[in-house]
C-alpha atoms as a PDB file:
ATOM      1  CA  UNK A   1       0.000   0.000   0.000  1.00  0.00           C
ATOM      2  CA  UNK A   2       2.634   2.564   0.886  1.00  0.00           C
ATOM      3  CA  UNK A   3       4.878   1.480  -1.653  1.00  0.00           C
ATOM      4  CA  UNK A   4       2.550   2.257  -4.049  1.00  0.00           C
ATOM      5  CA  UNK A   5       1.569   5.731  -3.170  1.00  0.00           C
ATOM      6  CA  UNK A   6       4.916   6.233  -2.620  1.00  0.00           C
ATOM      7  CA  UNK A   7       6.379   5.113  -5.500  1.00  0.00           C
ATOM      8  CA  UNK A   8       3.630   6.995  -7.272  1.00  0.00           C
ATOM      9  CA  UNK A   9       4.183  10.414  -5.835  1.00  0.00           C
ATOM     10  CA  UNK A  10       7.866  10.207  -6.336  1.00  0.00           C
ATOM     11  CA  UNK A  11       7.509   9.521 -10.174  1.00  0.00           C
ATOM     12  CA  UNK A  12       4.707  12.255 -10.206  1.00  0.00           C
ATOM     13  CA  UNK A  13       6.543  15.038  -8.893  1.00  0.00           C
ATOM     14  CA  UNK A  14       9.955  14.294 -10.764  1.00  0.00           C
ATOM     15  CA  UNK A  15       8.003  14.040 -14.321  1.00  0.00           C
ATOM     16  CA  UNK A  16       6.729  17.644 -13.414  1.00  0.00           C
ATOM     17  CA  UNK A  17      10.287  19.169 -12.346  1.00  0.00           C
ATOM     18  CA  UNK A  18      11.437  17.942 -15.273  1.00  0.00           C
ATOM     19  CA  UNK A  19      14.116  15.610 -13.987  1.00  0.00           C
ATOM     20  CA  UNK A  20      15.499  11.819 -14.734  1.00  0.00           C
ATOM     21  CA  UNK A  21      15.385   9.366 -11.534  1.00  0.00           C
ATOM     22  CA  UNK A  22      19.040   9.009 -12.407  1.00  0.00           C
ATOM     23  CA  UNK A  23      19.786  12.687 -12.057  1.00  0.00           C
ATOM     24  CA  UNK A  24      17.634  13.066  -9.222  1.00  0.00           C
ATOM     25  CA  UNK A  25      19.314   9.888  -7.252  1.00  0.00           C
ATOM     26  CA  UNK A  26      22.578  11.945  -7.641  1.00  0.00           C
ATOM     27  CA  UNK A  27      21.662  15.202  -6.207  1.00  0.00           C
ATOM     28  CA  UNK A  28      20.046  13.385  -3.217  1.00  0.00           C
ATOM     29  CA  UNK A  29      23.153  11.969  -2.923  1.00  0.00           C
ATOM     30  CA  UNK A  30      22.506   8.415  -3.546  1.00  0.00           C
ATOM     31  CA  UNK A  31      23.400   5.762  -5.682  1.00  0.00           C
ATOM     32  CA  UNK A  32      22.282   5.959  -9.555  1.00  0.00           C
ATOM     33  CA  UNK A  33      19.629   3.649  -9.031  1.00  0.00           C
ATOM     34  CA  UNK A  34      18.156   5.006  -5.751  1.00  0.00           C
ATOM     35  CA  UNK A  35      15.012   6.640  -7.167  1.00  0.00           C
ATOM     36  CA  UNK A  36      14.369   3.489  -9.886  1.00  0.00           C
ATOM     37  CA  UNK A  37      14.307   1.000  -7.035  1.00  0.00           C
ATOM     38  CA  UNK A  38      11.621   3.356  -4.949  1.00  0.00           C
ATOM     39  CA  UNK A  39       9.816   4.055  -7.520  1.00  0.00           C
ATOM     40  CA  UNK A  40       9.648   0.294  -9.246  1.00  0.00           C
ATOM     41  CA  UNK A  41       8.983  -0.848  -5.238  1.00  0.00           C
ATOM     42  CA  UNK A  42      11.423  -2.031  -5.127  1.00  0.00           C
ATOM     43  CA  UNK A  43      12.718  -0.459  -1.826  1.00  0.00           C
ATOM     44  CA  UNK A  44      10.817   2.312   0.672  1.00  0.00           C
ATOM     45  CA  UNK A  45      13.332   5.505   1.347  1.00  0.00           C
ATOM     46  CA  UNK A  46      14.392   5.863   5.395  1.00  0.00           C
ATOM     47  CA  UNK A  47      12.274   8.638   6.880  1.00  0.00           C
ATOM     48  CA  UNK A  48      15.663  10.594   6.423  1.00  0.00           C
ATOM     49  CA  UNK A  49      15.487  10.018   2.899  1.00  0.00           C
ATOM     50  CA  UNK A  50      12.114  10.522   2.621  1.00  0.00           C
ATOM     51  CA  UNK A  51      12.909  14.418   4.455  1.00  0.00           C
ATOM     52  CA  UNK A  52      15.799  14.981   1.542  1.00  0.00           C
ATOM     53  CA  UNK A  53      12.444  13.927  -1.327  1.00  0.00           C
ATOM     54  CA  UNK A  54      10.619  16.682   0.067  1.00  0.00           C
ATOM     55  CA  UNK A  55      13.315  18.798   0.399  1.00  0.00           C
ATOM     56  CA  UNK A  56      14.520  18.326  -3.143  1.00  0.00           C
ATOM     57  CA  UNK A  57      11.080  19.028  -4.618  1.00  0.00           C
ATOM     58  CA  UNK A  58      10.629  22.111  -2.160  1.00  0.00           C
ATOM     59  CA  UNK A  59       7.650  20.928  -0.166  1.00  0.00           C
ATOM     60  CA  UNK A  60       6.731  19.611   2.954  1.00  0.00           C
ATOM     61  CA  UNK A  61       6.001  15.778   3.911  1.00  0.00           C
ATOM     62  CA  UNK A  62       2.194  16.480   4.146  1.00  0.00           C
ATOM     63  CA  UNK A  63       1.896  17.684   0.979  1.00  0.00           C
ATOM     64  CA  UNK A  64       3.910  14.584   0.122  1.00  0.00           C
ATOM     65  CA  UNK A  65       1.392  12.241   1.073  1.00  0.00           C
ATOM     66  CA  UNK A  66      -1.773  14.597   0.131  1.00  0.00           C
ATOM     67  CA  UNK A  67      -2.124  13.427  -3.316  1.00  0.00           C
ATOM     68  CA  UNK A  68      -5.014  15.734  -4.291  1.00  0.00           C
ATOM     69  CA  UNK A  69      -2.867  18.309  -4.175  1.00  0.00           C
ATOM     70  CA  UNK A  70      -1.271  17.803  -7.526  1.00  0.00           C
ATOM     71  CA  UNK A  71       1.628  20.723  -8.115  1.00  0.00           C
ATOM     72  CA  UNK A  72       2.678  20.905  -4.966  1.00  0.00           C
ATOM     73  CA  UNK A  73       6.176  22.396  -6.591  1.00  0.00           C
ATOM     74  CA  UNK A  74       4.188  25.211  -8.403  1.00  0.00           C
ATOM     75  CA  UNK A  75       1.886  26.188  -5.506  1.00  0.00           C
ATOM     76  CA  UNK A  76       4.738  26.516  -3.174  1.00  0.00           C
ATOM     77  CA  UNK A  77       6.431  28.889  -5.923  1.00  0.00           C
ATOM     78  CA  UNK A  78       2.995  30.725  -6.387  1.00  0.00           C
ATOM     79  CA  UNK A  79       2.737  31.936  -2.696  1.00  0.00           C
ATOM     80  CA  UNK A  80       6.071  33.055  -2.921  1.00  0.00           C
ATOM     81  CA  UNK A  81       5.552  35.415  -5.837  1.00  0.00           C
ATOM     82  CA  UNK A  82       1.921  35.745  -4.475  1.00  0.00           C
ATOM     83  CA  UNK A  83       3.749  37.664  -1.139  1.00  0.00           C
ATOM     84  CA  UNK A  84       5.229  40.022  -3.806  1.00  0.00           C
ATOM     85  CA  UNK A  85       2.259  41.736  -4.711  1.00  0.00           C
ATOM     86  CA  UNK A  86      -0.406  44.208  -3.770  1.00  0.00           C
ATOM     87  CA  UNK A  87      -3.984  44.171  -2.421  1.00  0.00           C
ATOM     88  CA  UNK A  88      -5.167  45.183  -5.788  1.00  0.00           C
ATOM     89  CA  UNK A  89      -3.062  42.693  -7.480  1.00  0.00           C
ATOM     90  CA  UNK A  90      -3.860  39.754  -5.308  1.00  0.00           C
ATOM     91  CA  UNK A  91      -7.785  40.551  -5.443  1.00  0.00           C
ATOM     92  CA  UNK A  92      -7.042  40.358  -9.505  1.00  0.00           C
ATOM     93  CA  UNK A  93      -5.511  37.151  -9.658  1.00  0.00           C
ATOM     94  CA  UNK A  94      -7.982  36.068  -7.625  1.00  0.00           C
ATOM     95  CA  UNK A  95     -10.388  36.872 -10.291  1.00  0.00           C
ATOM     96  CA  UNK A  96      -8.545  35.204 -12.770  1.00  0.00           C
ATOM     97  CA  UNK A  97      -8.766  32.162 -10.708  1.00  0.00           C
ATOM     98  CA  UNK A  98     -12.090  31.313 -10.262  1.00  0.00           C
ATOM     99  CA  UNK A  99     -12.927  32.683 -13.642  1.00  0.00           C
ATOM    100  CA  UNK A 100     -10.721  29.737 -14.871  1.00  0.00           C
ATOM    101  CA  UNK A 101     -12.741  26.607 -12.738  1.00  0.00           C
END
């Protein structure tokens, strides 16, 4: 069961950074193979390791594991340039927003 939603999430969020389970093994510091075997089930990541996935795709372990929230990468990078703006701006982009569901 975990292995699956696990394995899942992991292949999700890499295909939407853009990045190759080899590459992304490397820069967690792992072996070439690390992100294959997790996400093949082969093998569950430590806790630890698990802290270093989130950390690599910029979010936090519940949004890890809430799998209705799809973009977790691109949300987390939205509020940041959301902070940036204005009243006016925000209440404009709000707009947009629910103009778009």
């Amino acid at each position: 069961m975990y292995e699956d939603l696990i394995a899942k999430r992991v292949s999700q969020l890499r295909m939407q950074k853009g990045v190759s389970a080899r590459d992304m093994s490397l820069s967690l510091g792992q072996s070439e193979s690390y992100i294959n075997k997790i996400e093949n089930k082969k093998a569950l990541p430590s806790i630890t390791g698990l802290y270093y996935i989130c950390e690599y795709f910029g979010i936090h372990p519940k949004d890890f594991f809430d799998e209705s929230y799809v973009a977790p990468q691109q949300a987390e990078e939205l509020l940041v340039e959301i902070k940036k703006l204005s009243s006016e701006q925000i209440g404009h982009l709000l707009a947009i927003i629910k103009s778009m569901r």
